[in-house]
Each structure stands twice: as C-alpha cells, then as structure tokens.
N, C-alpha and C. Protein backbone atom coordinates (compact mmCIF):
# COMPACT_ATOMS: atom_id res chain seq x y z
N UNK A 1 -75.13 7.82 -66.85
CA UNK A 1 -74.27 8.40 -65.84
C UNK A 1 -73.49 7.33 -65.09
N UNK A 2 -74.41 6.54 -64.98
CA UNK A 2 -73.46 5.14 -63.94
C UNK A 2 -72.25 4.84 -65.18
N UNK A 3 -72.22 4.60 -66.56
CA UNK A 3 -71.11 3.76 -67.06
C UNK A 3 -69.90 5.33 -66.81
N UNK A 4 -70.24 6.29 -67.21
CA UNK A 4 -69.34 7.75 -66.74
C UNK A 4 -68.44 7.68 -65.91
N UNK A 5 -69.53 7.28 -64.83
CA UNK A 5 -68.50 7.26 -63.53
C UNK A 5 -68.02 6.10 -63.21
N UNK A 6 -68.06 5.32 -63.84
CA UNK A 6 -67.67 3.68 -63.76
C UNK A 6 -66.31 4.27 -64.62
N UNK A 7 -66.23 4.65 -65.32
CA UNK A 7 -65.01 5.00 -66.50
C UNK A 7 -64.61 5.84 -65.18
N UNK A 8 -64.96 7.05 -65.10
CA UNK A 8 -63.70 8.11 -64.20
C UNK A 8 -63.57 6.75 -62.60
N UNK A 9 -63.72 6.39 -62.35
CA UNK A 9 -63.35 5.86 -61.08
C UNK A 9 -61.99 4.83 -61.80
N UNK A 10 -61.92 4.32 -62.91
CA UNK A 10 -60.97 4.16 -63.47
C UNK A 10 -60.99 2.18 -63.27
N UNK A 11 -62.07 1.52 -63.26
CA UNK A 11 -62.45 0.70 -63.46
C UNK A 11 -61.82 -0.25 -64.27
N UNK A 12 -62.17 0.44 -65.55
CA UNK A 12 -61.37 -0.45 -66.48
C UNK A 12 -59.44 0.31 -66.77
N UNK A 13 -58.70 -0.75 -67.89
CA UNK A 13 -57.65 -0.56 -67.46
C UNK A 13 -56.83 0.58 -68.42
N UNK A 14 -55.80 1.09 -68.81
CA UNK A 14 -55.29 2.39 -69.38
C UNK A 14 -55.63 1.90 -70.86
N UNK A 15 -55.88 2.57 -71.28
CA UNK A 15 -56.31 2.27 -73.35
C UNK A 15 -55.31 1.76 -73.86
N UNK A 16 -55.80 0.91 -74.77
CA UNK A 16 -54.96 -0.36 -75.73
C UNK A 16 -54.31 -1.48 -74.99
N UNK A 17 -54.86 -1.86 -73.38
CA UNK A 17 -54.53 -3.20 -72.85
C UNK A 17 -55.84 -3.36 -72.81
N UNK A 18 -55.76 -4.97 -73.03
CA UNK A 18 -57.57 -5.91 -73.16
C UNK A 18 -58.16 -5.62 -72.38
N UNK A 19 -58.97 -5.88 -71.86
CA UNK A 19 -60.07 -5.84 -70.93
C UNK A 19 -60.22 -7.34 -70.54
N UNK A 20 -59.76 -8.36 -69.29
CA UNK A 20 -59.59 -9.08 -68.95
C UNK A 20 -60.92 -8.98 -67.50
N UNK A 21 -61.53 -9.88 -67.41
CA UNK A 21 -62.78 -10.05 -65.99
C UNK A 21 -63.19 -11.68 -66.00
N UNK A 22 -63.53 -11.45 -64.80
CA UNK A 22 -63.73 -12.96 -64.63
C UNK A 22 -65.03 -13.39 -63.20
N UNK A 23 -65.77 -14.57 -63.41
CA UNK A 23 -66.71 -14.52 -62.94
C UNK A 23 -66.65 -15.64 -61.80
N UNK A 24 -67.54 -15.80 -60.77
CA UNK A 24 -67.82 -16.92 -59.93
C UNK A 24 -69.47 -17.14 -59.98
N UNK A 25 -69.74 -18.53 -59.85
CA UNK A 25 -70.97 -18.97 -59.80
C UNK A 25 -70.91 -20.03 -58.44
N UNK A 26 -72.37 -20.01 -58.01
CA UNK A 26 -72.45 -21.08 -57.27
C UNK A 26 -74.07 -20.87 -56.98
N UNK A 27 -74.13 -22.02 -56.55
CA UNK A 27 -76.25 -22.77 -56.06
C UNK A 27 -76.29 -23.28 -54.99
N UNK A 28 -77.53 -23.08 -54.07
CA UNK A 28 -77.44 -24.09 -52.63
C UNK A 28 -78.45 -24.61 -53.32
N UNK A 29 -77.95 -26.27 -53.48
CA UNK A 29 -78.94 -27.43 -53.89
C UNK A 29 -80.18 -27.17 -52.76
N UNK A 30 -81.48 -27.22 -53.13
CA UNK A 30 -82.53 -27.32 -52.53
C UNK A 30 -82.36 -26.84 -51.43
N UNK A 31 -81.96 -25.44 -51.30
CA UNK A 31 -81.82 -24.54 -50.09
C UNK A 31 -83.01 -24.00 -49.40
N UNK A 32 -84.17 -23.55 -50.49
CA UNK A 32 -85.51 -23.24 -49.63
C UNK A 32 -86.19 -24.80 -48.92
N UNK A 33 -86.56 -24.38 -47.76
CA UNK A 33 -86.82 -25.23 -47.26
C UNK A 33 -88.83 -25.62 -47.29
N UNK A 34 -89.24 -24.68 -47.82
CA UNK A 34 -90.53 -25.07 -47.86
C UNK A 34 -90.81 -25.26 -49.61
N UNK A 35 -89.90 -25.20 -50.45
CA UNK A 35 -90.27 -26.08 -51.83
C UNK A 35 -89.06 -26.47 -52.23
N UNK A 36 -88.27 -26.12 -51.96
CA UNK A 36 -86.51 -27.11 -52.15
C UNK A 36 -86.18 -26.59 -53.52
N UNK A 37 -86.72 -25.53 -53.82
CA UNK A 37 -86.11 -24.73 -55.37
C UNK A 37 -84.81 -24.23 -54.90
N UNK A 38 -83.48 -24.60 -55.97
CA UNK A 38 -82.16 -23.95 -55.62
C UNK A 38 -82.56 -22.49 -55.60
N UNK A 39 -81.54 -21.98 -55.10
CA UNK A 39 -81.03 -20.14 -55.80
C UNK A 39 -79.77 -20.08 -56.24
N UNK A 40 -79.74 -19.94 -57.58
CA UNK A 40 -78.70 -19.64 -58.30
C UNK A 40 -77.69 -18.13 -57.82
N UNK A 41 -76.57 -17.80 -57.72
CA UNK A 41 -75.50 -16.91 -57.71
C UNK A 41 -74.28 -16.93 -58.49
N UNK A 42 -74.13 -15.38 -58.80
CA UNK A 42 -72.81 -15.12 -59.58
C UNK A 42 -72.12 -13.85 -58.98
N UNK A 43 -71.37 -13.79 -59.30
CA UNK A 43 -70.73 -11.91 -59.18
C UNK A 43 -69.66 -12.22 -60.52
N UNK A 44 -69.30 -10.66 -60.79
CA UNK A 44 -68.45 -10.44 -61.72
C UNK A 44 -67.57 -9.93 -61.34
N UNK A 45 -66.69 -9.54 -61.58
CA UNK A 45 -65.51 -8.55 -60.87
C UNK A 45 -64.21 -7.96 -62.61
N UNK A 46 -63.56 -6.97 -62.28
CA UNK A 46 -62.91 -6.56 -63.19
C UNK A 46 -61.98 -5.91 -62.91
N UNK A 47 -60.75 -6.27 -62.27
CA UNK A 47 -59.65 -6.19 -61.42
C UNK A 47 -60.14 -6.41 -59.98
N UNK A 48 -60.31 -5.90 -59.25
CA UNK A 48 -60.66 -6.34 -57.68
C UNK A 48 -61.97 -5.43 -57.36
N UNK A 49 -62.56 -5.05 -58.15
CA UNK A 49 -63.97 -4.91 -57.77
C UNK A 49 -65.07 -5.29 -58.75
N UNK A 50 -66.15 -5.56 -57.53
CA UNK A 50 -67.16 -6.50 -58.42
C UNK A 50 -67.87 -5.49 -59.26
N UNK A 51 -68.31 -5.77 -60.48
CA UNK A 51 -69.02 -5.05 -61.24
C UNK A 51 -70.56 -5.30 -61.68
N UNK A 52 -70.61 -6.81 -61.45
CA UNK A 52 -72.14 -7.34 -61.20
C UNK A 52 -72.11 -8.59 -60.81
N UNK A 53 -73.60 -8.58 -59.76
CA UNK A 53 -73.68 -10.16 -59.05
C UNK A 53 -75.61 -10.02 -59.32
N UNK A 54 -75.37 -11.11 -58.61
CA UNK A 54 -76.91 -11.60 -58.52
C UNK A 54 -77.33 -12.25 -58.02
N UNK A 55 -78.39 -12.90 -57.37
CA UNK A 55 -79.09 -13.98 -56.77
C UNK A 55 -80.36 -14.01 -57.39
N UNK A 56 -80.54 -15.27 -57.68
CA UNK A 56 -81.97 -15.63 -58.23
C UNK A 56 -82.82 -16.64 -57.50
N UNK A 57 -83.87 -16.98 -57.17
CA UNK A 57 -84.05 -18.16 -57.12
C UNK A 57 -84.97 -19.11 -58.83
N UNK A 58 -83.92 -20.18 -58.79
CA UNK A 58 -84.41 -21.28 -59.87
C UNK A 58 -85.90 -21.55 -60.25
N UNK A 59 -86.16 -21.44 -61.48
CA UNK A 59 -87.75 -21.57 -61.65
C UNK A 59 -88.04 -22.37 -61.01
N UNK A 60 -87.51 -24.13 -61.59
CA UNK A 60 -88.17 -25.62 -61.16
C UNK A 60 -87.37 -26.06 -60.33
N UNK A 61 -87.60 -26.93 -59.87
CA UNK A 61 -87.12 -28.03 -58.31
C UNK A 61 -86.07 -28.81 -59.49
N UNK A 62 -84.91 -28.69 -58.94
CA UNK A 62 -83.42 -29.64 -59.84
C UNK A 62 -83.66 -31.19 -58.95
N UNK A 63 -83.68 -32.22 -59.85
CA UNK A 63 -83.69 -33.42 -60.12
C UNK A 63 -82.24 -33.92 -59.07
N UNK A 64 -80.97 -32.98 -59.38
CA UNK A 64 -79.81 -33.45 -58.50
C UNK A 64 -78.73 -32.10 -58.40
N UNK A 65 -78.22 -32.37 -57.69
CA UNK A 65 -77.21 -31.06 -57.36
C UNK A 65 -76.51 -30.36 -58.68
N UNK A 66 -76.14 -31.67 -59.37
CA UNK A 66 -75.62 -31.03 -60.42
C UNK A 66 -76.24 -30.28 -61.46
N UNK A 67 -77.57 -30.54 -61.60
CA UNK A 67 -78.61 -29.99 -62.63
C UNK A 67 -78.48 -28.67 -61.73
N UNK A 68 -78.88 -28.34 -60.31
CA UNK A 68 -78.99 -26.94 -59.86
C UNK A 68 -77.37 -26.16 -60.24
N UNK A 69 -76.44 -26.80 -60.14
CA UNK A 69 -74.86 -25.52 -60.44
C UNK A 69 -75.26 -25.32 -61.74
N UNK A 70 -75.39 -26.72 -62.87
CA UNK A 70 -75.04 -26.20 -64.54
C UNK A 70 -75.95 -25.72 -64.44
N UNK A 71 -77.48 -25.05 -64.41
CA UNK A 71 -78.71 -23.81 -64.66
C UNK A 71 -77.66 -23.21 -63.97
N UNK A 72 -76.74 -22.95 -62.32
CA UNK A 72 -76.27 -21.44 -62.27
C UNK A 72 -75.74 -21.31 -63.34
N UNK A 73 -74.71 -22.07 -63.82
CA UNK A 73 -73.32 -21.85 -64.48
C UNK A 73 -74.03 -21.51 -65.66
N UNK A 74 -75.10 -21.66 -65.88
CA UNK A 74 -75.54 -21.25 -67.57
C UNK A 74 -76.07 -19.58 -67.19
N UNK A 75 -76.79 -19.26 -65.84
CA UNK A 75 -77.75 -17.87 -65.75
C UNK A 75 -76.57 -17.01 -65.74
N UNK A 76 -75.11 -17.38 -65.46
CA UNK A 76 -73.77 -16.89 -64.92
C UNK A 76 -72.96 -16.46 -66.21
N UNK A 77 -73.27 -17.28 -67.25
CA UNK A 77 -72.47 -17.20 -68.75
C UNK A 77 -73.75 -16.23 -69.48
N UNK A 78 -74.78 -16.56 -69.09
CA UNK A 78 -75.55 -15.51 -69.56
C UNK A 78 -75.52 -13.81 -69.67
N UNK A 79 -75.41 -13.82 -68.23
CA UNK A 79 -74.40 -12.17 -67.80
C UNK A 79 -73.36 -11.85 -68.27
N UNK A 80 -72.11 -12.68 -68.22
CA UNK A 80 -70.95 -12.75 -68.95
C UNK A 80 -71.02 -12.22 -70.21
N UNK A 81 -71.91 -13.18 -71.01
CA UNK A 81 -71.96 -12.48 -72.54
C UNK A 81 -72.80 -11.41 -72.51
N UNK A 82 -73.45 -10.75 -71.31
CA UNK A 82 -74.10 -9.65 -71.64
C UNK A 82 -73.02 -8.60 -71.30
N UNK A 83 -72.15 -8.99 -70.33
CA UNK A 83 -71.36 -7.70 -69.97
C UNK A 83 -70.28 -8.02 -71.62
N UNK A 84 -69.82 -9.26 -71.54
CA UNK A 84 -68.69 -8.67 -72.96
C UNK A 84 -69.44 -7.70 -74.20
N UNK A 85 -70.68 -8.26 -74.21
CA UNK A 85 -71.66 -7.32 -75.17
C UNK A 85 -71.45 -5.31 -74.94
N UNK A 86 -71.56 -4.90 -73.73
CA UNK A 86 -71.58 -3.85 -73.33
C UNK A 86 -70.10 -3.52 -73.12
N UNK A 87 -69.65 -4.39 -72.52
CA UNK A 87 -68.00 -3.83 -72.89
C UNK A 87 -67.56 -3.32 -74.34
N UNK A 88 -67.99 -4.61 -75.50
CA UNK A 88 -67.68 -3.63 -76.83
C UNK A 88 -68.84 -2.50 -77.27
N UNK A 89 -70.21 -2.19 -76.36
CA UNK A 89 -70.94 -0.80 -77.07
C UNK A 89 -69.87 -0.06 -76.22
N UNK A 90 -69.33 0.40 -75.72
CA UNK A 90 -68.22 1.14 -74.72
C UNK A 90 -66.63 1.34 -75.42
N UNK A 91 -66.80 0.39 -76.41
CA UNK A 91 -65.23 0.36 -77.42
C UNK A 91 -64.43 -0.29 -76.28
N UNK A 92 -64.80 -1.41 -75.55
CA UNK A 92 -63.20 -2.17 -75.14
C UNK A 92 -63.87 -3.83 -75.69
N UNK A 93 -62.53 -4.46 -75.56
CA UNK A 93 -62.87 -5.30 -76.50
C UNK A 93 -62.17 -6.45 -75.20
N UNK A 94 -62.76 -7.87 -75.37
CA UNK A 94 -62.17 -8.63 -74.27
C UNK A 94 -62.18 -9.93 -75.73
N UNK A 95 -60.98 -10.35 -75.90
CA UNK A 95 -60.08 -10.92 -76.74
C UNK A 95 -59.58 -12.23 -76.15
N UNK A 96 -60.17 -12.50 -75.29
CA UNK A 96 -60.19 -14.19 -74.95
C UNK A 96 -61.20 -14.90 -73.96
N UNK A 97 -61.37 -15.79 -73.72
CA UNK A 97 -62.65 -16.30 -72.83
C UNK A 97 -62.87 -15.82 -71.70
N UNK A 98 -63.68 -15.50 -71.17
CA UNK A 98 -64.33 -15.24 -70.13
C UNK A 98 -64.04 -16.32 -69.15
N UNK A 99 -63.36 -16.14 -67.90
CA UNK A 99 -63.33 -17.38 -67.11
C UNK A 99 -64.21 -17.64 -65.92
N UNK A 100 -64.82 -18.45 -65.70
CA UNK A 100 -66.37 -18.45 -64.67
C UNK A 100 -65.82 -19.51 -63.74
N UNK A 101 -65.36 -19.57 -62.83
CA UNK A 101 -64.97 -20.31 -61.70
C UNK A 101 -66.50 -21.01 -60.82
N UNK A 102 -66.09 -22.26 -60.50
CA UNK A 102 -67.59 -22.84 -60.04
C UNK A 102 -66.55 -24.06 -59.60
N UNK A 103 -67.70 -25.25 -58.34
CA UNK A 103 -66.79 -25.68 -57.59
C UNK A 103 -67.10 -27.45 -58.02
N UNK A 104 -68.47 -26.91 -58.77
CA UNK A 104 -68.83 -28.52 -59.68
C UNK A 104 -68.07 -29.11 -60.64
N UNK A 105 -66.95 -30.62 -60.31
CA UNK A 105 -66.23 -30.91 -61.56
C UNK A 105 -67.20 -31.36 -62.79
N UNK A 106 -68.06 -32.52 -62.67
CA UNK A 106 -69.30 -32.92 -63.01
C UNK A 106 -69.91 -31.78 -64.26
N UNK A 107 -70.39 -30.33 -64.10
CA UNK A 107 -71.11 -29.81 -64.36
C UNK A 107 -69.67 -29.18 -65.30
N UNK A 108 -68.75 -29.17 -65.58
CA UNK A 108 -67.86 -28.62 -65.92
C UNK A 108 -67.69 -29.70 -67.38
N UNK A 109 -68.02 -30.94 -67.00
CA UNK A 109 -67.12 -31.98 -67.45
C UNK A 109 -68.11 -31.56 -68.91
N UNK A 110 -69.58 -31.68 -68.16
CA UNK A 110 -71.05 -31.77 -68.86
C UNK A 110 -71.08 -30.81 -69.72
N UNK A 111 -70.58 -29.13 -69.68
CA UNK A 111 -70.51 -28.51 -70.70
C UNK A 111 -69.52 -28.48 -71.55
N UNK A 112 -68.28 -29.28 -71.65
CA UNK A 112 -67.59 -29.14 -72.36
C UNK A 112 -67.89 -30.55 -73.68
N UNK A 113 -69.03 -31.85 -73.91
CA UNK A 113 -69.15 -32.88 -74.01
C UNK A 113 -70.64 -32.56 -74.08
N UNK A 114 -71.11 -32.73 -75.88
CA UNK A 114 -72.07 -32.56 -76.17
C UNK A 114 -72.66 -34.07 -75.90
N UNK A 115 -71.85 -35.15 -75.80
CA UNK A 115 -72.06 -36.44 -75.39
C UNK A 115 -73.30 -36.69 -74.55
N UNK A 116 -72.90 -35.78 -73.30
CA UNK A 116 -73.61 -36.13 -71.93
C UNK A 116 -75.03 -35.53 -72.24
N UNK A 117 -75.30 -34.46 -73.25
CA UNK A 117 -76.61 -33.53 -73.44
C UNK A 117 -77.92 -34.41 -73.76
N UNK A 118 -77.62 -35.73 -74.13
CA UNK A 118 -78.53 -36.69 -74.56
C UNK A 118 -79.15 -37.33 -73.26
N UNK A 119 -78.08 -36.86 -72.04
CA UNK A 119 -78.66 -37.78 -70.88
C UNK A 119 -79.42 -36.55 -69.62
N UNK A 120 -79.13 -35.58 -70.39
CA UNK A 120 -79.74 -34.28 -69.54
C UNK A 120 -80.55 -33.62 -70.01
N UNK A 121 -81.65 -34.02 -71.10
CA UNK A 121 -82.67 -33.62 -71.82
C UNK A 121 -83.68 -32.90 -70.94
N UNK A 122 -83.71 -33.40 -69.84
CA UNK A 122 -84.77 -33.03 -68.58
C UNK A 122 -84.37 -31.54 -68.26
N UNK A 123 -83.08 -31.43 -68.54
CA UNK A 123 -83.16 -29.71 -68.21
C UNK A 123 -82.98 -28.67 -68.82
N UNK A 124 -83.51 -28.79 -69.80
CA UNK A 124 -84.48 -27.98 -71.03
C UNK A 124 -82.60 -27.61 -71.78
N UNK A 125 -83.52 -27.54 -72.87
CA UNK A 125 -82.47 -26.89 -73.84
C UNK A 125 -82.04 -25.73 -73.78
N UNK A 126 -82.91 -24.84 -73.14
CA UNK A 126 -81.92 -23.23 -73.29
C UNK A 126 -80.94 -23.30 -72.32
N UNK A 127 -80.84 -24.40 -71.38
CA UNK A 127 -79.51 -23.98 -70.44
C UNK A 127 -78.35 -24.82 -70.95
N UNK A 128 -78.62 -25.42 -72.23
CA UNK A 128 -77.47 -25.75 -73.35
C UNK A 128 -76.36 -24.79 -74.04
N UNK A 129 -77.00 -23.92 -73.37
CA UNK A 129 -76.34 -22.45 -74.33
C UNK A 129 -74.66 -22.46 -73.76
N UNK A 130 -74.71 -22.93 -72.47
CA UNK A 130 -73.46 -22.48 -71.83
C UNK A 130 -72.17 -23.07 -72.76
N UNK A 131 -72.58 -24.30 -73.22
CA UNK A 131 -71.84 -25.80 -73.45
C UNK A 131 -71.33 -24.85 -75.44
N UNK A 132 -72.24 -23.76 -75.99
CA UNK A 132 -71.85 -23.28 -77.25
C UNK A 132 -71.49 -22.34 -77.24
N UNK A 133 -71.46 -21.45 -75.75
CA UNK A 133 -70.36 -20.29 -75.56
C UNK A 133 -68.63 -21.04 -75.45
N UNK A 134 -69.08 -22.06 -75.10
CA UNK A 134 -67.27 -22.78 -74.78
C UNK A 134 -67.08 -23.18 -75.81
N UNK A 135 -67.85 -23.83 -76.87
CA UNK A 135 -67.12 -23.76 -78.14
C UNK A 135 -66.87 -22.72 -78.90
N UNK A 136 -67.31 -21.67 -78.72
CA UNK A 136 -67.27 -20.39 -79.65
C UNK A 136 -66.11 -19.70 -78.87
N UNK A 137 -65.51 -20.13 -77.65
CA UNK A 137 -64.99 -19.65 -76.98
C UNK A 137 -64.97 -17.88 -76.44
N UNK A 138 -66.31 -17.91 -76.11
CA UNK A 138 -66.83 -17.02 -75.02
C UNK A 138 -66.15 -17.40 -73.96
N UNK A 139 -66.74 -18.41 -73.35
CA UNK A 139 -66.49 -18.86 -71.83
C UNK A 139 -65.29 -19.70 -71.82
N UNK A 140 -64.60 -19.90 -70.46
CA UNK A 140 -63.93 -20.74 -69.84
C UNK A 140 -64.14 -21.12 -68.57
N UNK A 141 -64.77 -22.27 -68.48
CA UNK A 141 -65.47 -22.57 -67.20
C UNK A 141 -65.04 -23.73 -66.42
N UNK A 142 -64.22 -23.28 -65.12
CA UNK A 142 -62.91 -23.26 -64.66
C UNK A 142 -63.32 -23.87 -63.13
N UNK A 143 -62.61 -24.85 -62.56
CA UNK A 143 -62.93 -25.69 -61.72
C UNK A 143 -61.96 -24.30 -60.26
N UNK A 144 -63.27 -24.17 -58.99
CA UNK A 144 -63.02 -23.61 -57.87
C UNK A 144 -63.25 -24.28 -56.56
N UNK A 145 -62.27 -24.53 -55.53
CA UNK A 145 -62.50 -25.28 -54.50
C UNK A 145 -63.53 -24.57 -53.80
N UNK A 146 -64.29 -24.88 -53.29
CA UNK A 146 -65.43 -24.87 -52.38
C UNK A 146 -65.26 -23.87 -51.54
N UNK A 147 -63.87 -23.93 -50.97
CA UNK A 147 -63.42 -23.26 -49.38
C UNK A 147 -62.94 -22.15 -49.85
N UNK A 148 -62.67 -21.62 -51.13
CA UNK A 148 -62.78 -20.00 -51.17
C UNK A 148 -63.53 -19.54 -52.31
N UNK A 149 -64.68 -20.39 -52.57
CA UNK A 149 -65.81 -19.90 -53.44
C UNK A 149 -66.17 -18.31 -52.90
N UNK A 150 -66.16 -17.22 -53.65
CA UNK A 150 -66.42 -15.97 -53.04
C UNK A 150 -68.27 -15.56 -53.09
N UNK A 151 -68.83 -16.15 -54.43
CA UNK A 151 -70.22 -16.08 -54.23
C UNK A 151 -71.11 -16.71 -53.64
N UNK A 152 -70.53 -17.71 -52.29
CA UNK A 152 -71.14 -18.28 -51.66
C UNK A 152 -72.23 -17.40 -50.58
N UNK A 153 -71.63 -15.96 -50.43
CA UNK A 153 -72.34 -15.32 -49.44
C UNK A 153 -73.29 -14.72 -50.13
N UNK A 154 -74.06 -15.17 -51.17
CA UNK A 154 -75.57 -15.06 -52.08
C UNK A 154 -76.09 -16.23 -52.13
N UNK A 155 -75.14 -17.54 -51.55
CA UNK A 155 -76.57 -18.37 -51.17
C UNK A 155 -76.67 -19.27 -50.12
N UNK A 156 -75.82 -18.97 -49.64
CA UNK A 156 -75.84 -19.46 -48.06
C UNK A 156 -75.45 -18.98 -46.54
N UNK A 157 -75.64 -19.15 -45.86
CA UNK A 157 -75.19 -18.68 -44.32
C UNK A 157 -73.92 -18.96 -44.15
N UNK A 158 -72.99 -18.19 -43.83
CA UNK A 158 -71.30 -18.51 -43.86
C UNK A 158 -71.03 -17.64 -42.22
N UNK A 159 -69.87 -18.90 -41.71
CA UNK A 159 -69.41 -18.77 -40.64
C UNK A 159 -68.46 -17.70 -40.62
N UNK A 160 -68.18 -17.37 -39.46
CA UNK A 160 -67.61 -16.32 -39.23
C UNK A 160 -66.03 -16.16 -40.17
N UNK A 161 -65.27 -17.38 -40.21
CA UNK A 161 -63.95 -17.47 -40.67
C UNK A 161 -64.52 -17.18 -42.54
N UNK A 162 -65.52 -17.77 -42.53
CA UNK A 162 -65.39 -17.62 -43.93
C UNK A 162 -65.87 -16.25 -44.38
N UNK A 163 -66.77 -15.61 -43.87
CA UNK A 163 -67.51 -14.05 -44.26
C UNK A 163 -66.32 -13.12 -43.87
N UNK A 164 -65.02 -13.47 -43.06
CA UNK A 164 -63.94 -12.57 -43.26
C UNK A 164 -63.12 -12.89 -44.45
C-alpha cells in the first residue's frame, strides 16, 4: 500500500522520463560522548521530497574522521543501490549514477583510487563496496560544502539559522 500511494501522490515523474534521485550523507566524528562511536546519516530525496533517511550509530570506534564519513558514504551507497533495486521491481529504470553528496574531499578521493585501499585495510573490506559501485557506475560521489549539508540534522545539534 505505501509504494500505491507513493505512485498516486505522484512522486515519481510522468512515464518514459528517467527516474533521476540523489542522496546526502554525513557522520559526527566521535559524537557519543561516553564511547566516541560515530553515527552515520543519509536521506534520499526524488524531486524535492525525501523518500528515505536514516541514522545509525557505527559498530566500531573510527581510527580518524575520515574512516567515520567513508563507513557513512558506504551505509549511504548501500541504500542507494537498494532503492535503484526497487525502483526497477516497480518498472522505472534510473540510467545513470546515483549522485551522493558528502562534505569529505579525502573520503571521496579514497573511493575513487583502489591505490589508497592498501593503506585502509583497518576498515574492513565490506565498506570497499562503495569504491566498485563507482566503477560499475552505480554511484557518483560528489563533493558538498559543509554549510548546506541537509543531513546534518541526523547527527548533530544545529543552530537556529541552520535548522531554518
């Protein structure tokens, strides 16, 4: 019933144009304060409303800031390919990368450069996955300034200027 009325509310766009969506990620490095485990965040959106988000908090304690965004940016491409998955059981088809906006250049640089994977062994191989959706070109994972990151309000306290 929910995808039904997701269709009549008119969600997606008139038949035979792509299906175009795009994602944001972001992590507060060692935000809990009594074990310093990040919490990972995403939302999805598909013209101007969101269609799925999330907050998690991170299994293990990240080594450095950047290890906590690339685990988001990987739990974030994870969803991604689950929604393009369900977009085609639904018959629409999304015909170019997925773009995931995040505000880490670093973690950006790291999945595109199987190079660097030899020096990040410490953070397990399944969050390698992100780095073979961008070659298969699933993903496009797309550099976002900080100051209008929109999934920031899943992992941190935001001032008044910014929560408007």
């Amino acid at each position: 019933q929910y995808v039904s009325n997701t269709l009549d509310q008119g969600i997606f766009y008139k038949k035979n144009v792509a299906i175009q969506f795009e994602g944001y990620t972001n992590a507060d490095c060692a935000g809990n304060t009594m074990d310093r485990i990040s919490t990972s965040a995403f939302v999805f959106s598909l013209g101007s409303r969101a269609i799925s988000w999330g907050s998690k908090k991170q299994l293990i304690l990240a080594q450095s800031s950047m290890e906590t965004k690339y685990r988001s940016e990987t739990i974030a491409g994870c969803e991604a390919i689950w929604l393009k998955r369900l977009l085609k059981v639904l018959k629409e088809s999304v015909d170019k990368p997925i773009p995931i906006y995040c505000e880490n250049l670093d973690t950006i640089q790291l999945t595109r450069s199987p190079l660097f994977h030899a020096w990040t062994k410490h953070i397990g191989v399944h969050y390698h996955y992100i780095g073979g959706w961008i070659v298969e070109g699933d993903i496009d994972l797309r550099h976002l300034n900080t100051d209008v990151q929109t999934v920031d309000i899943f992992t941190e306290a935001l001032g008044v200027d910014k929560l408007r």
